[in-house]
N, C-alpha and C. Protein backbone atom coordinates (compact mmCIF):
# COMPACT_ATOMS: atom_id res chain seq x y z
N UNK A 1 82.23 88.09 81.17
CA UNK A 1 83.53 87.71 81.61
C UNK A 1 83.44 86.30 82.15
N UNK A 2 84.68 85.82 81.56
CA UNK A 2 84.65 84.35 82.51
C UNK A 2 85.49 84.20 83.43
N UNK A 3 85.14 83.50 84.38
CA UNK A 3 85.91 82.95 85.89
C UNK A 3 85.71 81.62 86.11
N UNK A 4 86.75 81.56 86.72
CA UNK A 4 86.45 79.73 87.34
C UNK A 4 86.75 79.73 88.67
N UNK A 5 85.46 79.43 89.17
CA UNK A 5 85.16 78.94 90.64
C UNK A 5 85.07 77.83 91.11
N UNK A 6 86.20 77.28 92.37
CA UNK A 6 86.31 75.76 92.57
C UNK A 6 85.56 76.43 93.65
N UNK A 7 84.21 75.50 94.00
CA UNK A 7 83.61 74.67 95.08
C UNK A 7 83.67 73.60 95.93
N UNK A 8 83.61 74.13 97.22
CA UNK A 8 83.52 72.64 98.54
C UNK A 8 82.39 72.13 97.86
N UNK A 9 82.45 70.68 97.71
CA UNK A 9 81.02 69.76 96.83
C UNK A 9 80.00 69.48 98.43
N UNK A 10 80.44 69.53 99.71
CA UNK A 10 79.37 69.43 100.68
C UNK A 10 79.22 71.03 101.32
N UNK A 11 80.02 71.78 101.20
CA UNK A 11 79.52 72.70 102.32
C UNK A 11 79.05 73.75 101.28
N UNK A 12 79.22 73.77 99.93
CA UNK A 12 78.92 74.71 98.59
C UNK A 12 79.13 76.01 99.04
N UNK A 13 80.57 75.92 99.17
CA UNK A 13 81.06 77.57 98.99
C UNK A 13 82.10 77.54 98.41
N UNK A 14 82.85 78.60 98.05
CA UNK A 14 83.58 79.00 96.49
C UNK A 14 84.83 78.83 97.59
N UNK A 15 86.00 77.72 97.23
CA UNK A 15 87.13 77.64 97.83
C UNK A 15 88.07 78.74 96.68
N UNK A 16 87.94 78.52 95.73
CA UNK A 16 89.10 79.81 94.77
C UNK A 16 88.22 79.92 93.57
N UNK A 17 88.78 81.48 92.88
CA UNK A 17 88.48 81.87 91.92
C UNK A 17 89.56 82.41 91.15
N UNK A 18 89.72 81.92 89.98
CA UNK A 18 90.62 82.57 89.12
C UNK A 18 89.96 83.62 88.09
N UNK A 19 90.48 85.09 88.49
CA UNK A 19 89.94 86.01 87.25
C UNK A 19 91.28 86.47 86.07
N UNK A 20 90.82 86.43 85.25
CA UNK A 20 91.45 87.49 84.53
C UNK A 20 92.80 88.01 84.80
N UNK A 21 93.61 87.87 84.36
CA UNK A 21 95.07 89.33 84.96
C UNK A 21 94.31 90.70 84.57
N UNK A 22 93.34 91.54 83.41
CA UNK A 22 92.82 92.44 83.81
C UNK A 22 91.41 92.88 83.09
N UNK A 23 90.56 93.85 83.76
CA UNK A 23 89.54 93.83 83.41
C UNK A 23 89.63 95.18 82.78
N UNK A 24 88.37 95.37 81.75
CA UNK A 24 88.34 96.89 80.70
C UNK A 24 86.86 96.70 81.61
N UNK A 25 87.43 98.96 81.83
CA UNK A 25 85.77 99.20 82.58
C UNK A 25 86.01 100.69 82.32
N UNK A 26 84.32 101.46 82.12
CA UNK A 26 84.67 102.60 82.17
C UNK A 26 84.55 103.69 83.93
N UNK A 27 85.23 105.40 83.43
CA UNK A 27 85.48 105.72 84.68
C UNK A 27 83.95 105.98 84.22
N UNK A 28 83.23 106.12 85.75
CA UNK A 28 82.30 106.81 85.71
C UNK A 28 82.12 108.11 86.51
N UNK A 29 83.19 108.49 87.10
CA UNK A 29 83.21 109.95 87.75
C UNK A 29 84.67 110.09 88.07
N UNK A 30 85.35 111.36 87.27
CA UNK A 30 86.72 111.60 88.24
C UNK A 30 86.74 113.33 87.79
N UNK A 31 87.51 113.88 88.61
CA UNK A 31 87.74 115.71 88.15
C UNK A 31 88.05 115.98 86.95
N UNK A 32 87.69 116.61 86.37
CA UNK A 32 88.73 117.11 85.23
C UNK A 32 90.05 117.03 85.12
N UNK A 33 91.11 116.72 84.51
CA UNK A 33 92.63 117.08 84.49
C UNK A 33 92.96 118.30 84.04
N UNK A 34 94.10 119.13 84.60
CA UNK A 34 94.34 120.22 84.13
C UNK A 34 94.99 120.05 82.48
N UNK A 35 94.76 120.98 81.79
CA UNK A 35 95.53 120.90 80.59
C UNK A 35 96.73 121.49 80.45
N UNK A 36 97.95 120.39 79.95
CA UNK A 36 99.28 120.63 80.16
C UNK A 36 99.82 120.23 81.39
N UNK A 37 99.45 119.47 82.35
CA UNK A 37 99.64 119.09 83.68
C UNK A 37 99.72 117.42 83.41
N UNK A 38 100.54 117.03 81.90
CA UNK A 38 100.55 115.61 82.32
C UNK A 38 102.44 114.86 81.88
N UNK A 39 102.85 115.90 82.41
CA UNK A 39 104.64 115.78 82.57
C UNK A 39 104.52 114.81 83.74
N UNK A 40 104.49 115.16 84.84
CA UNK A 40 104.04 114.66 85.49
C UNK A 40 103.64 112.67 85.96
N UNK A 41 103.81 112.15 87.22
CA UNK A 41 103.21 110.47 87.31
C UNK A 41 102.27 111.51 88.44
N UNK A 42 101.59 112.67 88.30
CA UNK A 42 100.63 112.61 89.27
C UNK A 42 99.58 111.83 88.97
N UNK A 43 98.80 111.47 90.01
CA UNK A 43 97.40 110.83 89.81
C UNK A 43 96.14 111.50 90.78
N UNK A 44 94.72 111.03 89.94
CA UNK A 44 93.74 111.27 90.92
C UNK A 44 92.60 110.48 91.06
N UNK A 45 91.76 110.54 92.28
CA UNK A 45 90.83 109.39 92.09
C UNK A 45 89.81 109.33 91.25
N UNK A 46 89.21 107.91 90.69
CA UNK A 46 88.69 108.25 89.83
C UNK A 46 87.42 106.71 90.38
N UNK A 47 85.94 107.02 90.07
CA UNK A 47 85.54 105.99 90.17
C UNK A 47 84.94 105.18 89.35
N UNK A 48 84.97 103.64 88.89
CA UNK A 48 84.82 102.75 88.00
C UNK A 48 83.55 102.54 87.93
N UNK A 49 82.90 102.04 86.91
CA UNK A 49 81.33 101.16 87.10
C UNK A 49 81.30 100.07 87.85
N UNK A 50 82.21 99.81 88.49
CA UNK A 50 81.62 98.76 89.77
C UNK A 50 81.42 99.28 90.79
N UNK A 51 81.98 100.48 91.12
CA UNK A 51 81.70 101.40 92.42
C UNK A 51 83.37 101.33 93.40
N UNK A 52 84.46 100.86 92.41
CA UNK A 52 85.16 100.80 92.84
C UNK A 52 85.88 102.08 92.52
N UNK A 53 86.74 102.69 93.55
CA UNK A 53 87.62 103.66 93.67
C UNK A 53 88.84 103.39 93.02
N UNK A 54 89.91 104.22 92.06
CA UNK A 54 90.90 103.87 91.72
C UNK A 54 91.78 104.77 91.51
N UNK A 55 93.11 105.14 91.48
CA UNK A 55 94.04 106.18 91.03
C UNK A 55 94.13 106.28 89.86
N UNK A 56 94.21 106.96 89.12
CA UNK A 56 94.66 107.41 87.28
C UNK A 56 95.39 108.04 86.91
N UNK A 57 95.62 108.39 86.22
CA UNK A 57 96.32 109.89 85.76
C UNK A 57 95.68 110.76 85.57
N UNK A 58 96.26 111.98 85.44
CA UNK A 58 95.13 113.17 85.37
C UNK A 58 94.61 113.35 83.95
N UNK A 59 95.24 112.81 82.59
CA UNK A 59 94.64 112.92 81.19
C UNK A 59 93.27 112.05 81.55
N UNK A 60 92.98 111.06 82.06
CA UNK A 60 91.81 110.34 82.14
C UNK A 60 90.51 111.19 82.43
N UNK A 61 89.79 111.01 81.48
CA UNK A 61 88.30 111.72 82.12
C UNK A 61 87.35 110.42 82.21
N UNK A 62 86.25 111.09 82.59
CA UNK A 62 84.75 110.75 82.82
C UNK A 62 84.16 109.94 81.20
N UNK A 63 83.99 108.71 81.24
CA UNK A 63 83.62 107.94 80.15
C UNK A 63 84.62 107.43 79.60
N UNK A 64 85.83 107.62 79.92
CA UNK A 64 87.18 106.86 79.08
C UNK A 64 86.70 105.36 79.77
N UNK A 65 87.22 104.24 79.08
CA UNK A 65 87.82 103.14 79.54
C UNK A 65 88.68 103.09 79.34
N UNK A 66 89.16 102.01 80.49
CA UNK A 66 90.54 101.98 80.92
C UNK A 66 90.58 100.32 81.17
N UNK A 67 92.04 99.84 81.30
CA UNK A 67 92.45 98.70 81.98
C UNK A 67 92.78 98.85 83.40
N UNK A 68 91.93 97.70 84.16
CA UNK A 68 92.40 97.48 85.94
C UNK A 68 92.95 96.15 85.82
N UNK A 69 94.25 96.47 86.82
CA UNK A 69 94.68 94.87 87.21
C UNK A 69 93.83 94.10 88.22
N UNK A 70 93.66 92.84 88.08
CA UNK A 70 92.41 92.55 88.81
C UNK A 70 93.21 91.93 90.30
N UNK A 71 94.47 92.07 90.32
CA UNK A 71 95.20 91.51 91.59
C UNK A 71 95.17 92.70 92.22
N UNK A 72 95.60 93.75 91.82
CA UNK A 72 95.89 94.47 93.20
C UNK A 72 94.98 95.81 92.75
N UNK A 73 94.25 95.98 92.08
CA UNK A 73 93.44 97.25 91.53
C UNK A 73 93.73 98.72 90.98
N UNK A 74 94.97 98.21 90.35
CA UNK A 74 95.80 99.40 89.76
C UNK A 74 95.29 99.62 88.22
N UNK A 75 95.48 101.12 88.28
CA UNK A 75 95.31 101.16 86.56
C UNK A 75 96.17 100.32 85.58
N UNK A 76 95.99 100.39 84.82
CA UNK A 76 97.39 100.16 83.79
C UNK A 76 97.32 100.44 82.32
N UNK A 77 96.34 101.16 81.88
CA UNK A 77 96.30 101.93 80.43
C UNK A 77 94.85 101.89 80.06
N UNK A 78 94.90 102.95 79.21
CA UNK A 78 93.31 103.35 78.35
C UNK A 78 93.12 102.54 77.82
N UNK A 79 92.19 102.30 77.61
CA UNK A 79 91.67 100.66 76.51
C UNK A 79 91.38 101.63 75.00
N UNK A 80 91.81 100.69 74.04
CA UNK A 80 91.87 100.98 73.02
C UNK A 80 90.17 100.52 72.20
């Protein structure tokens, strides 16, 4: 992935970073979803390979990838 990081040139620390609007990652642990239980906007937690925590829907399992918004850390669809 690429980013661009502006640096202070004397004190060398990262003044901003621009990422991505969103990143593809897979889940690496969430419950099962019930089957037929996806009428429904329920969601449940699910956690990413960065070790980050996230809400999903309940069709999502364990090894899907998915799209995260990288602003506020919301799902926003299965990656194709």
């Amino acid at each position: 992935m690429e980013v661009e990081i502006l640096f202070h040139a004397e004190k060398e620390i990262p003044l901003t970073i621009d990422l991505p609007p969103s990143v593809t990652v897979e889940v690496t642990y969430t419950e099962p979803g019930l089957r037929g239980d996806t009428a429904t906007n329920a969601s449940k937690p699910a956690t990413i390979e960065t070790g980050a925590e996230i809400r999903v829907p309940l069709f999502i399992n364990q090894g899907d990838i998915i799209k995260v918004d990288t602003t506020n850390g919301d799902y926003i669809e299965r990656a194709k």
